[in-house]
PDB file of N, CA and C in Angstrom:
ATOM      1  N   UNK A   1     -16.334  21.195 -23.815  1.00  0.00           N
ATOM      2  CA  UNK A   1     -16.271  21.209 -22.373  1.00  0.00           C
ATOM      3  C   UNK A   1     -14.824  21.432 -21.942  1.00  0.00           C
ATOM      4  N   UNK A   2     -14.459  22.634 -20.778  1.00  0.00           N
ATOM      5  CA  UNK A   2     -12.983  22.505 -20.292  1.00  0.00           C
ATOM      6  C   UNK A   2     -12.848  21.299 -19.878  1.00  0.00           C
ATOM      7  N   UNK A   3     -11.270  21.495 -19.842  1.00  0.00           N
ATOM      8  CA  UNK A   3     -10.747  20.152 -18.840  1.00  0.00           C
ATOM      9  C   UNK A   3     -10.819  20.392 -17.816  1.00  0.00           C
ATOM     10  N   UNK A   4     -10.945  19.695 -16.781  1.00  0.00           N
ATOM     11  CA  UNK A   4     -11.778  19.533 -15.734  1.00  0.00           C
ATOM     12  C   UNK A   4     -10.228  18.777 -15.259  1.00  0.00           C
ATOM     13  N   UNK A   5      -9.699  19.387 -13.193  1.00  0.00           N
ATOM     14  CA  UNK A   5      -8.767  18.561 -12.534  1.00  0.00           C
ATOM     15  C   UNK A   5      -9.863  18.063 -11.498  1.00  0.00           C
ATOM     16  N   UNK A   6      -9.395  16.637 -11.533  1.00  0.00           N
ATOM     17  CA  UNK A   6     -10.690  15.385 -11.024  1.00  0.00           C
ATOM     18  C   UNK A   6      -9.741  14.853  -9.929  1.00  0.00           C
ATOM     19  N   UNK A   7      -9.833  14.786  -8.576  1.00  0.00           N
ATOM     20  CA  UNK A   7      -9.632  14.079  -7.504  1.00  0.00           C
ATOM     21  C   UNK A   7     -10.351  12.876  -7.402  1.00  0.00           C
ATOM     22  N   UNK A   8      -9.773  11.635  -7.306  1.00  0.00           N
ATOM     23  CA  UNK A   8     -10.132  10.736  -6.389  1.00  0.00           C
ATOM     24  C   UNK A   8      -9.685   9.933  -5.022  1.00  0.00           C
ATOM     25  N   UNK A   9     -10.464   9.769  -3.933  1.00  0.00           N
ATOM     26  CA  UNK A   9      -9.811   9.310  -3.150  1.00  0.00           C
ATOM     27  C   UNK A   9     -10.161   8.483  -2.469  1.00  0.00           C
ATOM     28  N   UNK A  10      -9.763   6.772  -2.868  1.00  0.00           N
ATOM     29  CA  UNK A  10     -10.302   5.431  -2.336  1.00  0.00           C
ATOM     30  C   UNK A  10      -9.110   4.883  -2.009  1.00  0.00           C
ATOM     31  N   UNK A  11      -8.845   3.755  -1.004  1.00  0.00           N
ATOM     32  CA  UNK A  11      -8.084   3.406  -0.653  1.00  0.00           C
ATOM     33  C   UNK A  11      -7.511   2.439  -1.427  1.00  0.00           C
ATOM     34  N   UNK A  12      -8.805   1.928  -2.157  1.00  0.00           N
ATOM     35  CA  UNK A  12      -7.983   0.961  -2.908  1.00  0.00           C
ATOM     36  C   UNK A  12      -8.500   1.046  -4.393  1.00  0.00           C
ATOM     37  N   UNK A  13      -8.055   2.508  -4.606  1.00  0.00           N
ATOM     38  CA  UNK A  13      -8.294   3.061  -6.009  1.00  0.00           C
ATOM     39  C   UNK A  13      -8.094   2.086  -7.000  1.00  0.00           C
ATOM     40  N   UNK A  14      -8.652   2.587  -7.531  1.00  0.00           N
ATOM     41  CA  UNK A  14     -10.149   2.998  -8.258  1.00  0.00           C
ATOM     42  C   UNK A  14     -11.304   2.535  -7.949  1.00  0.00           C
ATOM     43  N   UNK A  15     -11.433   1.196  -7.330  1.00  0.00           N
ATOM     44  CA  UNK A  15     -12.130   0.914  -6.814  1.00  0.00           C
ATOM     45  C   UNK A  15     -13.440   0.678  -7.408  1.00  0.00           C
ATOM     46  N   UNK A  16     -15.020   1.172  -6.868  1.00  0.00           N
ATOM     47  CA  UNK A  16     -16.135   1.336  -7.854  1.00  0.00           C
ATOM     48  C   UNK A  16     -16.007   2.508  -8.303  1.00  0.00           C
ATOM     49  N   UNK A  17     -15.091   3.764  -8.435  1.00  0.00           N
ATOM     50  CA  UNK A  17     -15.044   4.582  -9.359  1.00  0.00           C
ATOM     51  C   UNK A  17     -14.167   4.194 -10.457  1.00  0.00           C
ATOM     52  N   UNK A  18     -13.687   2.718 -10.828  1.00  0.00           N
ATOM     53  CA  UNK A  18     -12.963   2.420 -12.181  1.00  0.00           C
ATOM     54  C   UNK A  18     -13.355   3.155 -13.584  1.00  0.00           C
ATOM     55  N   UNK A  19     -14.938   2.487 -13.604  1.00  0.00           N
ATOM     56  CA  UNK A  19     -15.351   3.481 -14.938  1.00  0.00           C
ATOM     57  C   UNK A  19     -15.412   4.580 -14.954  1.00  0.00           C
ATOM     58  N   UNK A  20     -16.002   5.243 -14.332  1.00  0.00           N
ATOM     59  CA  UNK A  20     -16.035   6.698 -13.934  1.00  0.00           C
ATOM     60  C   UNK A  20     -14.233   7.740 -14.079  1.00  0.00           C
ATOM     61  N   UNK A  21     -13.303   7.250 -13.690  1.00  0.00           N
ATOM     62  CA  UNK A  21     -12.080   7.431 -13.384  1.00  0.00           C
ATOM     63  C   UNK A  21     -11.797   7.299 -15.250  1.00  0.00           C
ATOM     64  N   UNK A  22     -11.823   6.125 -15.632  1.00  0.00           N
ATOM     65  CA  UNK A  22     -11.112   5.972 -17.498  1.00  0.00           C
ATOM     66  C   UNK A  22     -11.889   6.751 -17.890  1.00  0.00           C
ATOM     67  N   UNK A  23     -13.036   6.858 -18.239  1.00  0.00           N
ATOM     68  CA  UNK A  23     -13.815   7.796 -18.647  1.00  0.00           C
ATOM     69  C   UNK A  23     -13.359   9.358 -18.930  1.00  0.00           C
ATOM     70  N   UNK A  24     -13.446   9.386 -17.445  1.00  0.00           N
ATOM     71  CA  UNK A  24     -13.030  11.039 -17.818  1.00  0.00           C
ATOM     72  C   UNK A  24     -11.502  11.361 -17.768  1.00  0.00           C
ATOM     73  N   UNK A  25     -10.380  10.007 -18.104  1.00  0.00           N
ATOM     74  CA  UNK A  25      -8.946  10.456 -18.471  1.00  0.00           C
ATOM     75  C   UNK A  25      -9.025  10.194 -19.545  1.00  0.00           C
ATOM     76  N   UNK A  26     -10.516   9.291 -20.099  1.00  0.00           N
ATOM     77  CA  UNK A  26      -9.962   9.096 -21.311  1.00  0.00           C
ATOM     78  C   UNK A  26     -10.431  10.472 -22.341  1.00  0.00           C
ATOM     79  N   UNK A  27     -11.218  11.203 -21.671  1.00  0.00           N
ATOM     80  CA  UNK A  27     -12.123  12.236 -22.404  1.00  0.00           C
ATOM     81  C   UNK A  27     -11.006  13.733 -22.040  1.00  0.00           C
ATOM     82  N   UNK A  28      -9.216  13.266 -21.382  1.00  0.00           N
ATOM     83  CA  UNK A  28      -8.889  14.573 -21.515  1.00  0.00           C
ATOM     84  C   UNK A  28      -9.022  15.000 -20.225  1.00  0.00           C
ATOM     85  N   UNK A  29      -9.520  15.089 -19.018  1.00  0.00           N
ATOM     86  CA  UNK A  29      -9.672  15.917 -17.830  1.00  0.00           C
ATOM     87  C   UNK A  29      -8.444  14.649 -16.933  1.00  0.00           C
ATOM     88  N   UNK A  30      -7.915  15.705 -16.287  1.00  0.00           N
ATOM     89  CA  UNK A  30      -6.572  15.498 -15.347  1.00  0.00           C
ATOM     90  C   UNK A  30      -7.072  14.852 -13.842  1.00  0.00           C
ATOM     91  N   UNK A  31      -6.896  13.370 -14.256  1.00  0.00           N
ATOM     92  CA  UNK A  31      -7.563  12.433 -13.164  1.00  0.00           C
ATOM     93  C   UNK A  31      -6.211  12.263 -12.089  1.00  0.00           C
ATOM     94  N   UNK A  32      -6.680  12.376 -10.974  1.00  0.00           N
ATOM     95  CA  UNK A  32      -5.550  11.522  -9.933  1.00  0.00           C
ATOM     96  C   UNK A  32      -6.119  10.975  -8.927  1.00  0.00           C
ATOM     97  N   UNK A  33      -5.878   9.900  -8.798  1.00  0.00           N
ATOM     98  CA  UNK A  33      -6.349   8.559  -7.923  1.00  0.00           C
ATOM     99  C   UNK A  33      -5.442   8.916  -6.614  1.00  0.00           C
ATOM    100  N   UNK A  34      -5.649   8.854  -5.335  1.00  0.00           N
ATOM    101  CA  UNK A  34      -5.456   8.891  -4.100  1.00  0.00           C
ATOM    102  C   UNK A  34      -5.685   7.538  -3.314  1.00  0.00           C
ATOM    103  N   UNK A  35      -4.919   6.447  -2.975  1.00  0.00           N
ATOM    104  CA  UNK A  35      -5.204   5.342  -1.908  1.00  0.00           C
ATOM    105  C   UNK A  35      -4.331   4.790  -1.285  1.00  0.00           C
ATOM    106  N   UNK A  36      -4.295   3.617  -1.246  1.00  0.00           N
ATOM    107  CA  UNK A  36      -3.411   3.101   0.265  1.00  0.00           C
ATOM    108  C   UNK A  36      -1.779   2.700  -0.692  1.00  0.00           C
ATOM    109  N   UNK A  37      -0.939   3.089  -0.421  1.00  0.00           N
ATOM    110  CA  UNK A  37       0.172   2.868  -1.520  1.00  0.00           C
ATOM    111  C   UNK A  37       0.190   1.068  -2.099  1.00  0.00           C
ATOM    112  N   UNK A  38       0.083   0.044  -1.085  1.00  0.00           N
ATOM    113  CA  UNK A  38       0.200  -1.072  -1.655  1.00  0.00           C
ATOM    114  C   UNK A  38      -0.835  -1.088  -2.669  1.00  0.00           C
ATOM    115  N   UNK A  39      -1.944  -0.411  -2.387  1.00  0.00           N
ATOM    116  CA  UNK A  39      -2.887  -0.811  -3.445  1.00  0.00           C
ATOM    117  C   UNK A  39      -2.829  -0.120  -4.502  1.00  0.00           C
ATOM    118  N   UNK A  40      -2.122   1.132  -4.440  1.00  0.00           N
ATOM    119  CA  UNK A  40      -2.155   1.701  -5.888  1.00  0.00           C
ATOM    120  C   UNK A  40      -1.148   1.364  -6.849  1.00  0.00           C
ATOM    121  N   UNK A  41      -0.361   0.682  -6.402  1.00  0.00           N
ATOM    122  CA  UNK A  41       0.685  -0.031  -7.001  1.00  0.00           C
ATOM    123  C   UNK A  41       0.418  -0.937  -7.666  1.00  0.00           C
ATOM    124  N   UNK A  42      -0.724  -1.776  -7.350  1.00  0.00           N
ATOM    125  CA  UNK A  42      -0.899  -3.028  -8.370  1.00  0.00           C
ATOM    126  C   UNK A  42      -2.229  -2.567  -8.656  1.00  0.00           C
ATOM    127  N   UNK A  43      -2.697  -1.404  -8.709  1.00  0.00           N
ATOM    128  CA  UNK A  43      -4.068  -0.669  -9.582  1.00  0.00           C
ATOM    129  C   UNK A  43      -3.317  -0.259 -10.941  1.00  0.00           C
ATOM    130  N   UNK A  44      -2.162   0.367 -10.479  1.00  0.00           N
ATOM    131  CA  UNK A  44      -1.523   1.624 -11.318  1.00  0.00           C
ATOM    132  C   UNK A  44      -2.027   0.887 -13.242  1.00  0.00           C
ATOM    133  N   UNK A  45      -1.943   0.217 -13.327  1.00  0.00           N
ATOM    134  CA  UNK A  45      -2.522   0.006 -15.016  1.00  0.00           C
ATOM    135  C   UNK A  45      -4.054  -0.230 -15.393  1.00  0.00           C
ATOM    136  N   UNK A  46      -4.740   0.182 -14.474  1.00  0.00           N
ATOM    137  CA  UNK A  46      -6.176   0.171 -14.902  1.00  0.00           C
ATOM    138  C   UNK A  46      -6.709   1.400 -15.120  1.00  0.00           C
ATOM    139  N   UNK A  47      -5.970   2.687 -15.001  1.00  0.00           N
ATOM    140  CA  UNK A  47      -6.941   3.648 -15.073  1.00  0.00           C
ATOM    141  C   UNK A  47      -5.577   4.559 -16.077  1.00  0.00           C
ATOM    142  N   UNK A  48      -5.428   3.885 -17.315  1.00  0.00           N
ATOM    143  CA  UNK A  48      -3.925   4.759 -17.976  1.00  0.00           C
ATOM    144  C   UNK A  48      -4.014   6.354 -18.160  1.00  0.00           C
ATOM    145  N   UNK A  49      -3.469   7.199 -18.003  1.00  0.00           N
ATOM    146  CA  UNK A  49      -3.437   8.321 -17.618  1.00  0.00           C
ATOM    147  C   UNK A  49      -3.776   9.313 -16.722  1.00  0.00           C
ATOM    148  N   UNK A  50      -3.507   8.182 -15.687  1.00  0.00           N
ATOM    149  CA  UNK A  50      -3.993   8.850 -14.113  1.00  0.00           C
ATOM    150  C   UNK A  50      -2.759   9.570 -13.393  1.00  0.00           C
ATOM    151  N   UNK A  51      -2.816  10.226 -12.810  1.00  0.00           N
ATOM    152  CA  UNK A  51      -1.310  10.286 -11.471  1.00  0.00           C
ATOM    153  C   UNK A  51      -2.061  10.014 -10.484  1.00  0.00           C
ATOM    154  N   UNK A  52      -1.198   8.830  -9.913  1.00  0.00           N
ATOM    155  CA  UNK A  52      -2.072   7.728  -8.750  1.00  0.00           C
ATOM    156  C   UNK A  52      -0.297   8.529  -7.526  1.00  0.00           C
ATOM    157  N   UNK A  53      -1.139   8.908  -6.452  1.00  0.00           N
ATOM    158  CA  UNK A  53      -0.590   8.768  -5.153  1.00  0.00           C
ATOM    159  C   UNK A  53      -0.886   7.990  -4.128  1.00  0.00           C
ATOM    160  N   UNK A  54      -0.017   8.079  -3.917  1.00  0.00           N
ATOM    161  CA  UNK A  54      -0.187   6.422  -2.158  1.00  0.00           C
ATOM    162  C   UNK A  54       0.309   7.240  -0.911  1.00  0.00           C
ATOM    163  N   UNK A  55      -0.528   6.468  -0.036  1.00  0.00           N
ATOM    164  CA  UNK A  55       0.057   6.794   1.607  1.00  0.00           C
ATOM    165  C   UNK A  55       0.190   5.677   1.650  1.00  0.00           C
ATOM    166  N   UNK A  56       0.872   5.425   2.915  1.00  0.00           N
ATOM    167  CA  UNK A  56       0.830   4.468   4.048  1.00  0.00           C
ATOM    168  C   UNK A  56       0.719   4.950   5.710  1.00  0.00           C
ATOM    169  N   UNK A  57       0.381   4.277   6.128  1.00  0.00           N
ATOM    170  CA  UNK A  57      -0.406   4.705   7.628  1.00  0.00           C
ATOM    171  C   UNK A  57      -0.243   3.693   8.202  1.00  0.00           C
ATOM    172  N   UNK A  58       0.248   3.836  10.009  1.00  0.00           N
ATOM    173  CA  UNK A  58       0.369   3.310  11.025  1.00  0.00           C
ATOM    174  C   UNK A  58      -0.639   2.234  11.112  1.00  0.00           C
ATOM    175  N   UNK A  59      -1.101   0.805  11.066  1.00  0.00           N
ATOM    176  CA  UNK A  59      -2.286   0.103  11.476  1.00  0.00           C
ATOM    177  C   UNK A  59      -2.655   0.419  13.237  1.00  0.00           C
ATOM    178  N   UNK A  60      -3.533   0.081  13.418  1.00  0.00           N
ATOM    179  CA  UNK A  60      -4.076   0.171  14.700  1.00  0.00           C
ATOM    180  C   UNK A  60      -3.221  -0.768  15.591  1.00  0.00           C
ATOM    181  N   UNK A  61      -2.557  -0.484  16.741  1.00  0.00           N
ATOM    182  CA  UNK A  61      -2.240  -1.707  17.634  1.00  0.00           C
ATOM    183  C   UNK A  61      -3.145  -2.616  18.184  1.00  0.00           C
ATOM    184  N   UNK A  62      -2.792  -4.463  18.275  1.00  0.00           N
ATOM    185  CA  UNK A  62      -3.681  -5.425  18.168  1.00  0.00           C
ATOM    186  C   UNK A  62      -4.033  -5.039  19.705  1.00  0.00           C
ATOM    187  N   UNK A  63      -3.427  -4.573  20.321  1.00  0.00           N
ATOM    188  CA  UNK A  63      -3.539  -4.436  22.033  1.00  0.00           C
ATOM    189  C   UNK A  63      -4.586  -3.234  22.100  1.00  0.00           C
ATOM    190  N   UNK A  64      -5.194  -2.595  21.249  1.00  0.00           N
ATOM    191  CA  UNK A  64      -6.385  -1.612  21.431  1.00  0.00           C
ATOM    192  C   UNK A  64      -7.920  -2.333  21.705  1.00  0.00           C
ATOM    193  N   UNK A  65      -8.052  -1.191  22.100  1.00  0.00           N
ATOM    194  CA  UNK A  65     -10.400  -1.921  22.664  1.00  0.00           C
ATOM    195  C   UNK A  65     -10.929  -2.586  21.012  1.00  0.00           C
ATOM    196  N   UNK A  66     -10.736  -3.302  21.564  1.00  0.00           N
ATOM    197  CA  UNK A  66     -11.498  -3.940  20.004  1.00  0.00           C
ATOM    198  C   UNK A  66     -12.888  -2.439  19.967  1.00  0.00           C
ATOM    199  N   UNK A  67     -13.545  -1.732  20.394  1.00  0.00           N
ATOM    200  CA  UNK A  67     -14.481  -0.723  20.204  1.00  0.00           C
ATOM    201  C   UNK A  67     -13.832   0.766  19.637  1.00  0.00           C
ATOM    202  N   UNK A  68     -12.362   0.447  19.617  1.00  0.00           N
ATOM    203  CA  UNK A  68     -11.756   1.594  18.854  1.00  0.00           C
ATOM    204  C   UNK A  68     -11.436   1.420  17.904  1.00  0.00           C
ATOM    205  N   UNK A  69     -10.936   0.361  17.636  1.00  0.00           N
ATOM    206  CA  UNK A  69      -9.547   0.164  16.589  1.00  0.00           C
ATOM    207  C   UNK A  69     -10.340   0.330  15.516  1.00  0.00           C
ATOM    208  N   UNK A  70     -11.487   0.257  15.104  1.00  0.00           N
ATOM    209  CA  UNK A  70     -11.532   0.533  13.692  1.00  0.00           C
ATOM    210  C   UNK A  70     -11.572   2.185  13.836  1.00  0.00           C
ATOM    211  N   UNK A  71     -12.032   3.104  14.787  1.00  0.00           N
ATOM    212  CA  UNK A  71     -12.163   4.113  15.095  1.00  0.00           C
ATOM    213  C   UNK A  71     -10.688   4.643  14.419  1.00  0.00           C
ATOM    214  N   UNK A  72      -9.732   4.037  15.267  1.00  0.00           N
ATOM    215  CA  UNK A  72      -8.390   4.729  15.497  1.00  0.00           C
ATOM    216  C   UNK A  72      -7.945   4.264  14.094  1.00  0.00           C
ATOM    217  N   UNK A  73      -8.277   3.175  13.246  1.00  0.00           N
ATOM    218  CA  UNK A  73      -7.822   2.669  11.790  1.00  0.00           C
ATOM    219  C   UNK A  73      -7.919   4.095  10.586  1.00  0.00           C
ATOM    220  N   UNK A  74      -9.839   4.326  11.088  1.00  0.00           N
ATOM    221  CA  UNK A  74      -9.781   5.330   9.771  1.00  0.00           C
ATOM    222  C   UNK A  74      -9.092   6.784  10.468  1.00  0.00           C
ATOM    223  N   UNK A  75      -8.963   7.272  11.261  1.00  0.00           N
ATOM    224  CA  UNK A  75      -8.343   8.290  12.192  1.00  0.00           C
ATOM    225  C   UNK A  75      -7.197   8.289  11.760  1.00  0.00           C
ATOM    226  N   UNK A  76      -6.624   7.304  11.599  1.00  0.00           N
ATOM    227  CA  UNK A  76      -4.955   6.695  10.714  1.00  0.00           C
ATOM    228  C   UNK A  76      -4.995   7.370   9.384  1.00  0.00           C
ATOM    229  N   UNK A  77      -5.693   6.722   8.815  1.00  0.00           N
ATOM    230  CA  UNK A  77      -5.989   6.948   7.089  1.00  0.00           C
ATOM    231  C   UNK A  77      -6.174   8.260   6.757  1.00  0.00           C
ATOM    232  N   UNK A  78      -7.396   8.887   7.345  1.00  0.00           N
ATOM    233  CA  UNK A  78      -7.676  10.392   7.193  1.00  0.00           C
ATOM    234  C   UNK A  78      -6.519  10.795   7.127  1.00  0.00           C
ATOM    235  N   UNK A  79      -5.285  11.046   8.863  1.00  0.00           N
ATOM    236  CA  UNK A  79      -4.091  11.636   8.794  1.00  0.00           C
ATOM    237  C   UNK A  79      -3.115  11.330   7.288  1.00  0.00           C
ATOM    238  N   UNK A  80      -3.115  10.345   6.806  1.00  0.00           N
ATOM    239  CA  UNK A  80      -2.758   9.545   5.896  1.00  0.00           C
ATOM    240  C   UNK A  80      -2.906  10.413   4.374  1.00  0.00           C
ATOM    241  N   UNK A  81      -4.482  10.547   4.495  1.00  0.00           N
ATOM    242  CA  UNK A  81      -4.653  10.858   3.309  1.00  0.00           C
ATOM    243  C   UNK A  81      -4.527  12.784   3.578  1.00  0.00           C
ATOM    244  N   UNK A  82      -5.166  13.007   4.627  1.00  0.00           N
ATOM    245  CA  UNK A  82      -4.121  14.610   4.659  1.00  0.00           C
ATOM    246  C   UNK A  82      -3.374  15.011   3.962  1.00  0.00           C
ATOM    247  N   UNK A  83      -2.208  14.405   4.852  1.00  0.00           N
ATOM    248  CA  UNK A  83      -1.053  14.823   3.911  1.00  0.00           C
ATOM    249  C   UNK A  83      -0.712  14.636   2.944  1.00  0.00           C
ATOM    250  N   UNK A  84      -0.927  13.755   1.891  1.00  0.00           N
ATOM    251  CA  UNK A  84      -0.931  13.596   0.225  1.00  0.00           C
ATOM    252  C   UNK A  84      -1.902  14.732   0.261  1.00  0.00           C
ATOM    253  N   UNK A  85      -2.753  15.300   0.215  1.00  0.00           N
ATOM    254  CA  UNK A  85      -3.544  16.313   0.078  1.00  0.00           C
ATOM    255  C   UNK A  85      -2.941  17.633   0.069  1.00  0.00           C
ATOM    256  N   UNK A  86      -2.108  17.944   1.294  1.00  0.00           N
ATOM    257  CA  UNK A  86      -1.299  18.927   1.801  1.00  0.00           C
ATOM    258  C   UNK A  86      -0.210  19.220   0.570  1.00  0.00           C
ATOM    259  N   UNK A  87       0.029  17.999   0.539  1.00  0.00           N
ATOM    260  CA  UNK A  87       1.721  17.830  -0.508  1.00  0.00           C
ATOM    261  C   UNK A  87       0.686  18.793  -1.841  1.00  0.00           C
ATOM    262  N   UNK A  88      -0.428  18.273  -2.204  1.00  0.00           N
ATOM    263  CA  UNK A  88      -1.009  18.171  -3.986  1.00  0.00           C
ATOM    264  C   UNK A  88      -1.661  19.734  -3.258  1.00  0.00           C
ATOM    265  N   UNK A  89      -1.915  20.206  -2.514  1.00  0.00           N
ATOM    266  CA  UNK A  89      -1.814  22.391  -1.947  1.00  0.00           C
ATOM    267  C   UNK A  89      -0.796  22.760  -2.402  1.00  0.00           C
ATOM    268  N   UNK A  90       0.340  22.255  -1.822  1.00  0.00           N
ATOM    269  CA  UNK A  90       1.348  22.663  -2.189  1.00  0.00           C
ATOM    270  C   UNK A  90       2.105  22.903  -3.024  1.00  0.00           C
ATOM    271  N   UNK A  91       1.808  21.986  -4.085  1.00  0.00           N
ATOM    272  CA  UNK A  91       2.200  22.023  -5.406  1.00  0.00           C
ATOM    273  C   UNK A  91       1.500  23.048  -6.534  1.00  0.00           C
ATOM    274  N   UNK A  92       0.720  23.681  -5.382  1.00  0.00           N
ATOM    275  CA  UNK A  92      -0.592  24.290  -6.461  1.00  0.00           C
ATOM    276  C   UNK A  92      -1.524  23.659  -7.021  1.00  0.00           C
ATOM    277  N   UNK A  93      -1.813  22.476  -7.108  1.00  0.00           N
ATOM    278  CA  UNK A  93      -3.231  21.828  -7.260  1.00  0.00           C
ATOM    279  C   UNK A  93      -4.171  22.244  -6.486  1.00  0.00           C
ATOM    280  N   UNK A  94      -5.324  22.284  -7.363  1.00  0.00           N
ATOM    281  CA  UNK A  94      -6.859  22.975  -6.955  1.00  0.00           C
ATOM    282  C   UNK A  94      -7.591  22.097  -8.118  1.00  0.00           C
ATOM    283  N   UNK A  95      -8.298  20.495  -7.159  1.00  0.00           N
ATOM    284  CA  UNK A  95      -9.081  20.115  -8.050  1.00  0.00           C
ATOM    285  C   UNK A  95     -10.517  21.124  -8.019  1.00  0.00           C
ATOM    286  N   UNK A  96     -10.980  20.617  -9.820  1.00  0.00           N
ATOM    287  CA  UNK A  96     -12.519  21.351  -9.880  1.00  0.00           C
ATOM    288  C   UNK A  96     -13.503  20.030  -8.871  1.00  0.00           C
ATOM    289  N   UNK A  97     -12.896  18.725  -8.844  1.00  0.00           N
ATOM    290  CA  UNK A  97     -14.101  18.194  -8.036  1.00  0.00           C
ATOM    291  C   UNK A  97     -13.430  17.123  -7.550  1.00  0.00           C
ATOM    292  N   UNK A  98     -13.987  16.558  -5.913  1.00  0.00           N
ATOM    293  CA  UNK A  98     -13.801  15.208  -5.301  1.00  0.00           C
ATOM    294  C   UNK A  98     -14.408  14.529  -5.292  1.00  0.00           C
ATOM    295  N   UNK A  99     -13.863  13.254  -5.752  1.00  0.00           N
ATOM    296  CA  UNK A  99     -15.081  12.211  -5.263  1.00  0.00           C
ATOM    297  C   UNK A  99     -14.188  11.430  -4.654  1.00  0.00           C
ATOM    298  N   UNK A 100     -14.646  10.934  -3.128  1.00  0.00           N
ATOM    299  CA  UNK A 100     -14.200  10.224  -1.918  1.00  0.00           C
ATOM    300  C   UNK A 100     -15.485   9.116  -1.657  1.00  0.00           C
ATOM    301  N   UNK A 101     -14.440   7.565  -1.360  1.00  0.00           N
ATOM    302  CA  UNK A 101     -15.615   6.808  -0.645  1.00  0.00           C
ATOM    303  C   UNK A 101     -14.733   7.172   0.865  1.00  0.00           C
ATOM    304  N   UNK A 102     -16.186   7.554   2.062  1.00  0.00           N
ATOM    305  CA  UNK A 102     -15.793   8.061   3.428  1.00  0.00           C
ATOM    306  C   UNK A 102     -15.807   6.546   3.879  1.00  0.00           C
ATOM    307  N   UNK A 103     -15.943   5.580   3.719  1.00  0.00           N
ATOM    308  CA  UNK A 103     -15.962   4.393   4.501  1.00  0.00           C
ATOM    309  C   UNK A 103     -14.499   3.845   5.168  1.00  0.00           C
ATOM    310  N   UNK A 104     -13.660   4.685   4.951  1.00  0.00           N
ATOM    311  CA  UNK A 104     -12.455   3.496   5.276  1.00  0.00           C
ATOM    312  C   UNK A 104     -11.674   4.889   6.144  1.00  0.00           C
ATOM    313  N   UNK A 105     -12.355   6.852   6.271  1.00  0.00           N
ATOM    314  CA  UNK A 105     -11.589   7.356   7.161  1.00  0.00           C
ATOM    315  C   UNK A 105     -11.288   8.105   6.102  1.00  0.00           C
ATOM    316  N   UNK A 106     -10.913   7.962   4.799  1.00  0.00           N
ATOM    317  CA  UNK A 106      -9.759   8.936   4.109  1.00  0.00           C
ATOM    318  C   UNK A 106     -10.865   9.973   3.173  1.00  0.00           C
TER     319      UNK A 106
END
């Protein structure tokens, strides 16, 4: 089987893709974990041979409609995770596949 470039993108990578993620770095295909920078920082040794990137993103102000702010939270994150996205275009990365949990915006 080729090697395979594998995107992931959870905020607080790896998350429930842990096994899934060692698995296929450990089988050789070019894994990179995508999440919230504090959290990939104290992930960074569970998934060994990953390249783990982090954002960080604006939180919602406490003075918003409590009926937005989670709105405007993942609206944050998405922008967030964009641009780590933009940066890994730019570099010439073209994963063969994503796997994203959409629950948190990114």
């Amino acid at each position: 089987m080729p090697t395979r470039n594998i995107l992931f993108i959870h905020p607080n990578f790896p998350g429930q893709f842990l096994h899934l993620a060692r698995s296929l770095a450990q089988q050789g295909h070019k894994v990179t974990g995508i999440g919230e920078l504090e959290n990939i920082q104290r992930q960074k040794s569970l998934v060994p041979g990953t390249r783990l990137l982090g954002y960080k993103f604006r939180r919602p102000e406490k003075s918003a409609h409590p009926h937005v702010r989670l709105l405007e939270e993942h609206a944050l994150r998405g922008q967030a995770t964009l641009r780590v996205c933009a940066a890994l275009k730019k570099e010439g990365e073209r994963p063969d596949l994503i796997v994203v949990h959409t629950g948190w915006g990114d």
